[in-house]
Protein backbone atom coordinates (compact mmCIF):
# COMPACT_ATOMS: atom_id res chain seq x y z
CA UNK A 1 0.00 0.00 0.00
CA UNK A 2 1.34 3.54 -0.87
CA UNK A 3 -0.38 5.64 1.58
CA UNK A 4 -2.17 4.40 4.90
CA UNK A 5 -3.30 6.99 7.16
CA UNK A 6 -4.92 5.39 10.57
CA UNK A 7 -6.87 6.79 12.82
CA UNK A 8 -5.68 10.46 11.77
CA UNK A 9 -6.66 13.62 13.56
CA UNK A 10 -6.13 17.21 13.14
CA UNK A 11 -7.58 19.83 15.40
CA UNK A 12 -7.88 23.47 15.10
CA UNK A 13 -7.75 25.97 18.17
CA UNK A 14 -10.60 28.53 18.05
CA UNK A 15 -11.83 31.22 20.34
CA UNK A 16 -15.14 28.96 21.01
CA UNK A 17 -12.64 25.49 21.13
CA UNK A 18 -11.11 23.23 20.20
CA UNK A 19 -12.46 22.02 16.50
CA UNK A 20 -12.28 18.32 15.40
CA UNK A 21 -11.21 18.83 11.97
CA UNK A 22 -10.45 15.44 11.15
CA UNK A 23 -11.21 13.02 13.62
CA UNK A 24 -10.31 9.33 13.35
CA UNK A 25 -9.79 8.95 9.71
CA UNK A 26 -8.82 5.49 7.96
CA UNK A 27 -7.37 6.16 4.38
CA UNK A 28 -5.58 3.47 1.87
CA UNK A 29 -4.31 4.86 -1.24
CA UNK A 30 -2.77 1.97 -3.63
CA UNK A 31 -0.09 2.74 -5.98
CA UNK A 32 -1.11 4.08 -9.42
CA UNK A 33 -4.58 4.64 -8.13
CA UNK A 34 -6.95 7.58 -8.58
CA UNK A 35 -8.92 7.67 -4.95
CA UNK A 36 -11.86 10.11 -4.81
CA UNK A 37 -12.22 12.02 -1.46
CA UNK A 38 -15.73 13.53 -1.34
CA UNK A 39 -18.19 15.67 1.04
CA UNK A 40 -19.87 18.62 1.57
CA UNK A 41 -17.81 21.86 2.35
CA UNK A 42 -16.41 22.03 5.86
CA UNK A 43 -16.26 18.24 6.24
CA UNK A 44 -12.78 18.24 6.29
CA UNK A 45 -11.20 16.90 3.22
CA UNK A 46 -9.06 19.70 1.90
CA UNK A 47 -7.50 19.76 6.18
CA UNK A 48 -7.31 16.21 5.62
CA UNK A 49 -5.04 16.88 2.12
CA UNK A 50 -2.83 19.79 3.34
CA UNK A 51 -2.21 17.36 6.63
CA UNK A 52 -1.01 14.52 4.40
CA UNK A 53 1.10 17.16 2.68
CA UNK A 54 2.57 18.75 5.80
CA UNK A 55 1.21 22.29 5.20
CA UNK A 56 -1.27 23.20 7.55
CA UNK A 57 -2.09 26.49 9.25
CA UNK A 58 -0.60 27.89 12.11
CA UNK A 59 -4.03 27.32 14.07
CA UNK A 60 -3.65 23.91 13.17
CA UNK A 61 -1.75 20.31 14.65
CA UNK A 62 -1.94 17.20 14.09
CA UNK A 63 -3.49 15.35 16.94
CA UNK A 64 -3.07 11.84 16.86
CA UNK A 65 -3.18 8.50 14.58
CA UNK A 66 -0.60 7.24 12.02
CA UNK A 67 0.41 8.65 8.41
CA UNK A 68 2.46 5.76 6.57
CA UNK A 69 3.85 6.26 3.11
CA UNK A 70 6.47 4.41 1.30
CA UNK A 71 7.01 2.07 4.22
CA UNK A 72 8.13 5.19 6.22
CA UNK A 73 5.93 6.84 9.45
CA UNK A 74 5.25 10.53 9.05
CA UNK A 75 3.40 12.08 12.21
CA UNK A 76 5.85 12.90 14.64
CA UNK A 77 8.65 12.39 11.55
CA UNK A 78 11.38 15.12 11.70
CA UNK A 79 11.35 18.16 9.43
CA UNK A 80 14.13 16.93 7.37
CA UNK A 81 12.19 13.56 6.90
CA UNK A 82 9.08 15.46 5.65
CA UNK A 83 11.36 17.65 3.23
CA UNK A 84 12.69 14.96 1.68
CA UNK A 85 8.95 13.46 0.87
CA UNK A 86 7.61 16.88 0.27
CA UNK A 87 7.38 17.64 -3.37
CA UNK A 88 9.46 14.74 -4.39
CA UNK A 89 7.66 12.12 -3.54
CA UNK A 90 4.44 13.32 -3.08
CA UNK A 91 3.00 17.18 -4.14
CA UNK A 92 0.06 19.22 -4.12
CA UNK A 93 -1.94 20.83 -7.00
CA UNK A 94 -4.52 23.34 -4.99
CA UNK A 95 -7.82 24.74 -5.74
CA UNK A 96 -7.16 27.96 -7.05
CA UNK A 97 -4.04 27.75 -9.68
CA UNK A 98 -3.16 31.74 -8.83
CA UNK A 99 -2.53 30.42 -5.10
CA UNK A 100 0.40 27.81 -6.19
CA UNK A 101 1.81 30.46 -9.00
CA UNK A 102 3.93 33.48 -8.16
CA UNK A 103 2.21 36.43 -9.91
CA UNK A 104 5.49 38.55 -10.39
CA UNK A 105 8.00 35.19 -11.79
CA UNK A 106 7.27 33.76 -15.32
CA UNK A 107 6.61 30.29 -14.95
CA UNK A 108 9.85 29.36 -16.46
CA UNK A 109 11.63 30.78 -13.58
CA UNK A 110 8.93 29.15 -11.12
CA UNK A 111 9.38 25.26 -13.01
CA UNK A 112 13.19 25.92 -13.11
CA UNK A 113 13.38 26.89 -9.16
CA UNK A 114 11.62 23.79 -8.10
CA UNK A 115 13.85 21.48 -10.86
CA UNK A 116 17.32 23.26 -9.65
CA UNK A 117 16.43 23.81 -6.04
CA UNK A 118 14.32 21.24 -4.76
CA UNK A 119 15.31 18.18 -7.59
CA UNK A 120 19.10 19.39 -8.11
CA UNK A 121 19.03 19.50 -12.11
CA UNK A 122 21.42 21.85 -13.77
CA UNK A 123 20.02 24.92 -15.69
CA UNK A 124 20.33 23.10 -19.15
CA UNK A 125 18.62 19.78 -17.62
CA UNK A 126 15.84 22.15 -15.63
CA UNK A 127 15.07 23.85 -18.66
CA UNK A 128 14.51 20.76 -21.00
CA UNK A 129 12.79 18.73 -18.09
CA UNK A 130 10.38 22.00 -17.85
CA UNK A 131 9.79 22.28 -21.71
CA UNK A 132 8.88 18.74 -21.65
CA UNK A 133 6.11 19.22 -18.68
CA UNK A 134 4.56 21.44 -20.48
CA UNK A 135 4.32 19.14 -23.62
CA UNK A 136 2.71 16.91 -21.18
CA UNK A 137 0.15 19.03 -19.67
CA UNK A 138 -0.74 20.16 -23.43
CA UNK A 139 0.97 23.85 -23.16
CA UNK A 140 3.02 25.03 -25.80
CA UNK A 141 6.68 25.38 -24.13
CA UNK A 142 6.78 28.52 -25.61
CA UNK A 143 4.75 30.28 -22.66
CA UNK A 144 7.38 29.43 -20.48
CA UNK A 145 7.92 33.16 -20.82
CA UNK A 146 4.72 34.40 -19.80
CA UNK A 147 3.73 35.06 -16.71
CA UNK A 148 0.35 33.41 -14.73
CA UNK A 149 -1.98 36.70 -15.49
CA UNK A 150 -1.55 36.23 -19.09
CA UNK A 151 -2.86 32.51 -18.63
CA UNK A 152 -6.67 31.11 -19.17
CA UNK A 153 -7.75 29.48 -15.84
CA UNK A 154 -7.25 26.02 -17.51
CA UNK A 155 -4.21 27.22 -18.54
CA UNK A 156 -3.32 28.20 -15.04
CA UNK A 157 -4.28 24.29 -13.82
CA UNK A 158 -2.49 22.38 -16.44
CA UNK A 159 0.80 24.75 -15.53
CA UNK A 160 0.08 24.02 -11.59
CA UNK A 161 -0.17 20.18 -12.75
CA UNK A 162 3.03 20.59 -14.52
CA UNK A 163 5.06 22.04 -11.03
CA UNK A 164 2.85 19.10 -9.52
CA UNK A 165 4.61 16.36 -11.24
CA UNK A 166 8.26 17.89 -12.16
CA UNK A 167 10.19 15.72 -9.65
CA UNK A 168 8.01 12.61 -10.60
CA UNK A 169 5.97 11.82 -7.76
CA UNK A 170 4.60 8.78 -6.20
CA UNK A 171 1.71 10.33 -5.15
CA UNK A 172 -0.50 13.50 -6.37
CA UNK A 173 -2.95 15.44 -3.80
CA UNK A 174 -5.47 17.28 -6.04
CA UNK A 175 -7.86 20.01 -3.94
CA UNK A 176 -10.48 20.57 -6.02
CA UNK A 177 -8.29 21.25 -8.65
CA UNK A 178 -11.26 21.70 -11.35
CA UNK A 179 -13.63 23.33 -9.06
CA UNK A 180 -13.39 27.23 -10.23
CA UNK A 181 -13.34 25.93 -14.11
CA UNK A 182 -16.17 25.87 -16.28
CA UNK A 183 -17.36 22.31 -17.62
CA UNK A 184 -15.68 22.21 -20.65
CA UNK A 185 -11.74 22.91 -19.21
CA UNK A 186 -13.02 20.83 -16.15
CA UNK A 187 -13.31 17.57 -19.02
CA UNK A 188 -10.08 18.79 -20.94
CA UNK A 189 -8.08 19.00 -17.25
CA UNK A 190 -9.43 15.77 -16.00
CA UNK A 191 -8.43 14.22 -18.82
CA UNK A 192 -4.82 15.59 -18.53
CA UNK A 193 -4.77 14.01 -15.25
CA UNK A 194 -6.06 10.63 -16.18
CA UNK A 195 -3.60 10.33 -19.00
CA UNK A 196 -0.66 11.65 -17.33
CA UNK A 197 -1.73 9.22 -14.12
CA UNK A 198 -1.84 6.05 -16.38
CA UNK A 199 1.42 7.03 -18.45
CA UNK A 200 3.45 7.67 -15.13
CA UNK A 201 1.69 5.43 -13.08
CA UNK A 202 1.20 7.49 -10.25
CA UNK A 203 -1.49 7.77 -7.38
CA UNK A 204 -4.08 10.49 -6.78
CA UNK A 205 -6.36 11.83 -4.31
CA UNK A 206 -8.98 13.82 -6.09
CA UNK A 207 -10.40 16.05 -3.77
CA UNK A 208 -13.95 16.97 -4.73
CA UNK A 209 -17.70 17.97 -3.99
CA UNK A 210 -18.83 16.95 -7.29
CA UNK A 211 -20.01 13.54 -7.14
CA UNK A 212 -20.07 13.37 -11.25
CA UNK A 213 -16.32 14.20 -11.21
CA UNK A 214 -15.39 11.02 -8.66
CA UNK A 215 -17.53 9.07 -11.11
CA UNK A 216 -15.23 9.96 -14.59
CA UNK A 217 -12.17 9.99 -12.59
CA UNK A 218 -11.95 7.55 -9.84
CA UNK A 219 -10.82 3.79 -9.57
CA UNK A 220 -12.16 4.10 -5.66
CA UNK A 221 -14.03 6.78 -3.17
CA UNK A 222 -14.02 7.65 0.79
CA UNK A 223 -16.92 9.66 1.46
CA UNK A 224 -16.45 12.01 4.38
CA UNK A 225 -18.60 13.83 6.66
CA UNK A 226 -17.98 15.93 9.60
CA UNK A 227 -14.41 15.04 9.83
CA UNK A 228 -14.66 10.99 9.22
CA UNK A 229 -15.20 8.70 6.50
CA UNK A 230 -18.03 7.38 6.70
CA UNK A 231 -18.10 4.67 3.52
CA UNK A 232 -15.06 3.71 1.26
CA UNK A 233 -14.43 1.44 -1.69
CA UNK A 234 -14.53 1.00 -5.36
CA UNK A 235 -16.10 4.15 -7.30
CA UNK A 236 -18.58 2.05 -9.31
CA UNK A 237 -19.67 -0.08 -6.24
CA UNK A 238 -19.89 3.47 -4.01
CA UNK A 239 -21.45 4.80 -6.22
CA UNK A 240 -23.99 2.62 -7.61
CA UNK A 241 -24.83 1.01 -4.80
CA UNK A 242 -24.33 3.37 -1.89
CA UNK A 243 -25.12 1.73 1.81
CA UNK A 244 -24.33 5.16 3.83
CA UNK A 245 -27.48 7.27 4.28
CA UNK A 246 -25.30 10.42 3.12
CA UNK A 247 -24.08 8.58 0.13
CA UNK A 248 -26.93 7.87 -0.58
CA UNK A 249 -27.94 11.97 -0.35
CA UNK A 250 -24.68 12.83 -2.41
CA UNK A 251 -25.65 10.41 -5.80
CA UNK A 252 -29.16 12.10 -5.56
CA UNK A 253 -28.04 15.77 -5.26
CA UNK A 254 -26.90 15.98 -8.61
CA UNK A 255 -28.09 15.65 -12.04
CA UNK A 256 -28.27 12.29 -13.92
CA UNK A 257 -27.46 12.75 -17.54
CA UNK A 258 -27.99 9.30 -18.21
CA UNK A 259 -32.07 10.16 -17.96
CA UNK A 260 -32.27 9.58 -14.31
CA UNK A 261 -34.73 11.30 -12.56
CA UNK A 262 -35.43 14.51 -13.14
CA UNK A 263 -35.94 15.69 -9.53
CA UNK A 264 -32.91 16.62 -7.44
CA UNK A 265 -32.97 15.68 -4.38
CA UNK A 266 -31.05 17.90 -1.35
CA UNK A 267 -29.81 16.64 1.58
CA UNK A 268 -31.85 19.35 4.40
CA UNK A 269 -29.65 20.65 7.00
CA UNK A 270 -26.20 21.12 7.80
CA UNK A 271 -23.16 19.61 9.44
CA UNK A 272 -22.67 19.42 12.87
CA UNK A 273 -20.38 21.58 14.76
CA UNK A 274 -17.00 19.72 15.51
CA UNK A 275 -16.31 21.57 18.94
CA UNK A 276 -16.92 18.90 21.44
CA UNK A 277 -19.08 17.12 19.16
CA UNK A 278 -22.63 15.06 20.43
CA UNK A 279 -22.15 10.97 20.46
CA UNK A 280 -23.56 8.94 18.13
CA UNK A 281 -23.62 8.93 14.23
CA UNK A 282 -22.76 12.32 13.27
CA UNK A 283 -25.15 12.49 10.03
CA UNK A 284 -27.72 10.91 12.54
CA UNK A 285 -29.32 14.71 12.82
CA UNK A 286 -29.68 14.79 9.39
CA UNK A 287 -30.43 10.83 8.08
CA UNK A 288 -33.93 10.07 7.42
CA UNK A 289 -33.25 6.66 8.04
CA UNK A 290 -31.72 7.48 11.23
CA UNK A 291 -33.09 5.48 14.94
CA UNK A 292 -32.71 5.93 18.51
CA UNK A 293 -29.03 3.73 18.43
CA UNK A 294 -27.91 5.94 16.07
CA UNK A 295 -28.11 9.18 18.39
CA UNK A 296 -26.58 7.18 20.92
CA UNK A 297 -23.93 5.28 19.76
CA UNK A 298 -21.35 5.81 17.49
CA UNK A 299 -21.16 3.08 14.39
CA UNK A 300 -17.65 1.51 13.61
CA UNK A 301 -16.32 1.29 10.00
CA UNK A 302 -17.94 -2.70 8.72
CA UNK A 303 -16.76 -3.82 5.41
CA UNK A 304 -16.31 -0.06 4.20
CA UNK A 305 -19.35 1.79 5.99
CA UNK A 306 -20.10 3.23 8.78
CA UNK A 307 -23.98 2.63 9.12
CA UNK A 308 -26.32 0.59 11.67
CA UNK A 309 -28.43 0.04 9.14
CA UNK A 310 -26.52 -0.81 6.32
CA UNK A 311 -27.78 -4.55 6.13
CA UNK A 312 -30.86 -2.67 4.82
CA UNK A 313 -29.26 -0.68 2.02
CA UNK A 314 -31.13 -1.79 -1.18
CA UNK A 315 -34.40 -0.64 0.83
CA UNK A 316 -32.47 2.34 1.93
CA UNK A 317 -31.72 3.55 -1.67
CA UNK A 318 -35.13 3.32 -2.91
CA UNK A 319 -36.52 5.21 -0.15
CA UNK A 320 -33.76 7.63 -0.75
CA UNK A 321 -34.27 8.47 -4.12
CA UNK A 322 -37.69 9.83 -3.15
CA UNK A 323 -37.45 13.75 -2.56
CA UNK A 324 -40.50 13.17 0.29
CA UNK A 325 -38.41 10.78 2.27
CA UNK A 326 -35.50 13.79 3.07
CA UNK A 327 -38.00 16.49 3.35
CA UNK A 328 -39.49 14.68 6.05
């Protein structure tokens, strides 16, 4: 396994306390996988990410659990340990392509500062290496030149990919990269990152809202809400055949182009508050499905969901798909 993150938790200090970020999250990432990591805003996927990467806030810390990668234990891991897997072994492609770009440095001088400084290439090597990037991301070498203003938002991304995977990678952590594109460069960028995933063979996490991008993208999908996963597996069994209530919510909150029905159906309410948080099933509040246990106990992780009542799925899902059963 590439990446297995145990029990993980991250907290952040607030003036009202203490806030459960991530609380108790189980994550397997296999090499040369694409693994989907989906939920609402604020459920803690993109603290989750910039955990895994090392670059969290100052109001942040990593509370507990265990971060393996490459055989090798990161939490607690000294800074020179986490330099040497930052970037090189595994980087970061953020939301927003202007927040990973310097505005004022052409992106030539931006690709050749990571290739020189971080993967110790000579100027001649650094500037080939960074011609070819761009080839790969589908930008014309020639804007090497340019700076990031005179770039298309798509543009933007596929240059972000290309300082993403310039010291080759094992592992890619994507936050929302396609989010603030329209649909069009959200298909063209995807498909960058399949390709270049399958030709390199490296492993993503694809962090996303969008339940329709997991499903183009994804070999496999953790669902996560309110700071834990809550159901994990393949992306066509996940999705298809959901057997968390809120999975179940997600796949209906969207349209079906396939001629599903034409009725979305939202999930009413919102996530808990993870200061001190209530026992019991955290979605419990908001789960139609939901019984006394469920407010009282809190449900372990059984053959990749977290649900009392997941023996009960296929009913579950029917029930679900009816816009009357959440407004109730």
């Amino acid at each position: 396994m590439l990446l297995s993150v145990r029990d993980f938790q991250v907290h952040y200090a607030s003036r009202a306390g203490m806030v459960r970020a991530v609380d108790g999250v189980d994550l397997e990432v296999p090499a040369g996988s694409i693994v989907g990591l989906v939920g609402e805003s604020g459920c803690g996927k993109s603290t989750l990410g910039r955990a895994l990467m090392g670059v969290l806030p100052d109001a942040a810390r990593v509370a507990g659990g265990s971060v393996v990668f490459e055989g090798r234990e990161l939490v607690g891991a000294a800074e020179r340990v986490r330099r040497e897997v930052r970037w090189r072994r595994m980087s970061f492609i953020p939301q927003t392509a202007m927040n990973a770009l310097d505005p004022v440095l052409r992106l030539r001088a931006q690709m050749l500062e990571v290739l020189m400084e971080r993967g110790g290439l000579g100027r001649a090597a650094a500037l080939a290496r960074a011609e070819g990037l761009f080839r790969q991301v589908g930008l014309d070498p020639g804007r090497l030149g340019d700076y990031p203003h005179q770039f298309s938002g798509g543009m933007r991304q596929r240059a972000s990919i290309a300082l993403a995977l310039a010291l080759e990678p094992a592992l890619v952590i994507a936050d929302e990269p396609v989010t603030a594109l329209d649909v069009i460069v959200q298909r063209q960028v995807l498909d960058v990152m399949r390709d270049l995933q399958a030709r390199l063979g490296i492993a993503m996490i694809l962090v996303t809202h969008d339940m329709a991008v997991v499903a183009y993208a994804c070999d496999r999908v953790a669902v996560m809400y309110a700071g834990r996963i809550v159901e994990a597996g393949g992306a066509a069994d996940v999705l298809e055949r959901p057997r968390h209530p809120y999975t179940m919510g997600l796949t209906h909150a969207f349209p079906d182009v396939h001629g599903g029905t034409a009725e979305l159906v939202p999930i009413e309410g919102s996530p808990p508050v993870l200061i001190d948080p209530k026992p019991g099933c955290r979605f419990a509040a908001r789960c139609p499905f939901a019984v006394a246990r469920c407010f009282a106990e809190t449900p372990a992780m059984v053959g990749g969901v977290a649900c009392f009542r997941a023996a009960e799925a296929p009913a579950l899902r029917t029930a679900a798909a009816l816009p009357a059963t959440w407004a109730a």
